[in-house]
Protein backbone atom coordinates (compact mmCIF):
# COMPACT_ATOMS: atom_id res chain seq x y z
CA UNK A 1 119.92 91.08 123.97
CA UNK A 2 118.23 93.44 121.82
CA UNK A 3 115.97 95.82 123.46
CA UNK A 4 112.66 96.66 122.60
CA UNK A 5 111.94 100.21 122.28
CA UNK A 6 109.20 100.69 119.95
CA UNK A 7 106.28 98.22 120.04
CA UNK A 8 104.00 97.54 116.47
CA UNK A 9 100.77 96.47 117.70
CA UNK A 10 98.39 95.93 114.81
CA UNK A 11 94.98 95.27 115.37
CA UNK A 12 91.80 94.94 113.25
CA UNK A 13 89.89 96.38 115.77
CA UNK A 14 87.27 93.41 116.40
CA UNK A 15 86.67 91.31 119.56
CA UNK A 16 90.22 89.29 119.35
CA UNK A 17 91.92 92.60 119.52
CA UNK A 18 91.73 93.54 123.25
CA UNK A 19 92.66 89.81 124.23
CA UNK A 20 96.16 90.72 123.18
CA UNK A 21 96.47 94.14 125.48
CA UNK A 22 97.97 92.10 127.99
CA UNK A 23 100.91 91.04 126.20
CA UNK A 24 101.60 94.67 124.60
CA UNK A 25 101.62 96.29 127.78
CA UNK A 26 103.58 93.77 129.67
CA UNK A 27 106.24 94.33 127.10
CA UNK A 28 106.11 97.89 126.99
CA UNK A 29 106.56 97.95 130.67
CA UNK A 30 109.24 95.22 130.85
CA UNK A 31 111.53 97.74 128.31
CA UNK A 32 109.71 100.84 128.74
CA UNK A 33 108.47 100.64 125.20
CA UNK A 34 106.74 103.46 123.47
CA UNK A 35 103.70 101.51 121.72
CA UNK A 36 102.51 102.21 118.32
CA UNK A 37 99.04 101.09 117.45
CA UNK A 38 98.21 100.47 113.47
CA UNK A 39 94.74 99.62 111.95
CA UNK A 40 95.04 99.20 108.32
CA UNK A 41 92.04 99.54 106.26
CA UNK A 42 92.02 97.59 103.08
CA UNK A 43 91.47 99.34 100.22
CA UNK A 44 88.88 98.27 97.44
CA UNK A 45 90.83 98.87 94.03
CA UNK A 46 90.09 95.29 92.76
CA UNK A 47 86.33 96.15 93.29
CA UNK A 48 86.78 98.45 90.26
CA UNK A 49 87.18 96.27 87.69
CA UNK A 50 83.45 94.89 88.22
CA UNK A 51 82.07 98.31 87.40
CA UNK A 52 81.62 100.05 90.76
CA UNK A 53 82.03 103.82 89.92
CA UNK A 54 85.62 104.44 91.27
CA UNK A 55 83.80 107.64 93.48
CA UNK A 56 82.14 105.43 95.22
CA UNK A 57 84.91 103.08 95.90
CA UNK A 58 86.89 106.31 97.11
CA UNK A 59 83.97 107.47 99.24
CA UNK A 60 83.43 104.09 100.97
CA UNK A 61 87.61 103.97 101.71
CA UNK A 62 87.10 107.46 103.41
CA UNK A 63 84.28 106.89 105.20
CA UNK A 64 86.20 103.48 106.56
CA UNK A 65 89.11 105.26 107.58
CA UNK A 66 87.13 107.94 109.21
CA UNK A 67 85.02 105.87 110.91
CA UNK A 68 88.81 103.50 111.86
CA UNK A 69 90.03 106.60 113.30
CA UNK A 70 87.24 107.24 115.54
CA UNK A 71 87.46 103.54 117.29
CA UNK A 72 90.88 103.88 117.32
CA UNK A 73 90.86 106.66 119.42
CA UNK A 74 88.67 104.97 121.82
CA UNK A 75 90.41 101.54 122.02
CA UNK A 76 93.95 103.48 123.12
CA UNK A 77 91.99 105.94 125.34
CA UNK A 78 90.14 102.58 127.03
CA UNK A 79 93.24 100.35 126.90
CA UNK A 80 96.59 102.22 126.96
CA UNK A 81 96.08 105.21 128.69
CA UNK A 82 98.55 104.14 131.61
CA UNK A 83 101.00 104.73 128.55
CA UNK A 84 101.63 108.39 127.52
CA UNK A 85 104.02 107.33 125.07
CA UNK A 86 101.38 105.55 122.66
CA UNK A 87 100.74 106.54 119.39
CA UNK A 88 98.01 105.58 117.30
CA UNK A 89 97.57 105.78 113.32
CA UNK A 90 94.73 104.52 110.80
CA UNK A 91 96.81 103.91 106.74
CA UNK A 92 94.55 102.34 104.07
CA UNK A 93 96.04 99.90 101.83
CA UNK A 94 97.17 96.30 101.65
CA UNK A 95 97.11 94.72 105.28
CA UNK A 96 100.34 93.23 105.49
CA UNK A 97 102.56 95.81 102.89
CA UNK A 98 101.22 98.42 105.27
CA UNK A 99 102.17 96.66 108.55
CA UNK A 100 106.22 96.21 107.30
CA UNK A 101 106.36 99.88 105.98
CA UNK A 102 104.79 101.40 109.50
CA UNK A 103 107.97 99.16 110.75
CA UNK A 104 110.92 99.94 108.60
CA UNK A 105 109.63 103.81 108.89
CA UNK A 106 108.87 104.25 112.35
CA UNK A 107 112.08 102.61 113.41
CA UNK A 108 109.63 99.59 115.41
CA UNK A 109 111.54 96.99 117.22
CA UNK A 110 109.03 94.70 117.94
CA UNK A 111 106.13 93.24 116.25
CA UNK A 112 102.85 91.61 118.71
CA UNK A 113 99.73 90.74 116.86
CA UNK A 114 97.21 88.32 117.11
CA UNK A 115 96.23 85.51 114.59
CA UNK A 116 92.84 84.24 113.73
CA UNK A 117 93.58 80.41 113.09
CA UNK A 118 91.94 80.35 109.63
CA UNK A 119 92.03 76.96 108.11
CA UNK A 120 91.57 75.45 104.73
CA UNK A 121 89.71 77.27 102.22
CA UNK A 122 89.11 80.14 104.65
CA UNK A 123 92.68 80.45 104.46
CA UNK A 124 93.60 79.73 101.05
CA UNK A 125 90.94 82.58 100.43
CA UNK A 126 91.70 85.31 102.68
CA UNK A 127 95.67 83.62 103.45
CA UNK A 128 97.40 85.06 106.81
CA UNK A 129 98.34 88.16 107.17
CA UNK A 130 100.04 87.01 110.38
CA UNK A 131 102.03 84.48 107.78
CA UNK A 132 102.91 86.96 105.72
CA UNK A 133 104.49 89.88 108.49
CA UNK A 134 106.02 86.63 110.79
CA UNK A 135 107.92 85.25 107.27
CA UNK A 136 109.29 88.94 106.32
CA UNK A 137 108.92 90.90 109.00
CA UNK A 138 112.65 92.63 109.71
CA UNK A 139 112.01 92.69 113.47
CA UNK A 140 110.85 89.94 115.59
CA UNK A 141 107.19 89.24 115.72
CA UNK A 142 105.27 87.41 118.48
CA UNK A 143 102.00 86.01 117.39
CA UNK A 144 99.45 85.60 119.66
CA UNK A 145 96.27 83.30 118.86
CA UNK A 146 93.30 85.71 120.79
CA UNK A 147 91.52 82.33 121.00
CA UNK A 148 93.72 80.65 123.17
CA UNK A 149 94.67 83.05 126.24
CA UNK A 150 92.32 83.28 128.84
């Protein structure tokens, strides 16, 4: 059996987010996993063909990634700080491209991340970004719905 030594745990940073703690950490202690945390913030190119002044696109992305960076900070002090070996990184970009190149590049064994159960138009809309990692992820992904657990 493969072991897991790296740990991807992607999180958007909301409510569902802690929920999954339990499952990264009993992982990372069950293969004494270093744990990499990832909060992508989407960026807002397609917001500049509706003329908003690309500075101001720029200057909103910044201000999102400075303000990701901040919370991140606190959610790994608050949640992982039994684990020394925890890194934590904001990227901006597209959600789920940004999830598989943290993976491939960082040498990550092992995906856990939650999913948010969209349905029908919600998720024709917005689609999965759980979908999308599980379906061409090149590491094994276990999706956890943060609704479910208790």
């Amino acid at each position: 059996m493969k072991e897991f030594n790296k740990i991807l745990f992607p999180v958007d940073l909301s409510e569902s987010s802690p929920k999954l703690v339990p499952y990264v950490t009993l992982m990372a202690r069950k293969f004494g996993s270093e744990i990499h945390i990832l909060f992508v913030a989407r960026v807002f190119e397609y917001f500049s063909g509706i003329y908003v002044p690309h500075p101001s696109i720029s200057k909103f992305e910044d201000e999102v990634v400075q303000g990701a960076k901040k919370r991140i900070e606190e959610f790994t002090e608050e949640y992982f700080s039994d684990f020394p070996a925890t890194n934590a990184k904001v990227v901006a970009g597209d959600i789920s491209e940004e999830i598989l190149k943290y993976t491939v590049s960082n040498g990550i064994d092992l995906l856990i991340m939650g999913t948010h159960g969209r349905k029908g138009l919600e998720k024709v809309v917005f689609g999965s970004v759980a979908e999308r990692v599980a379906k061409t992820s090149p590491v094994p992904v276990l999706l956890i719905n943060p609704y479910k657990v208790s």
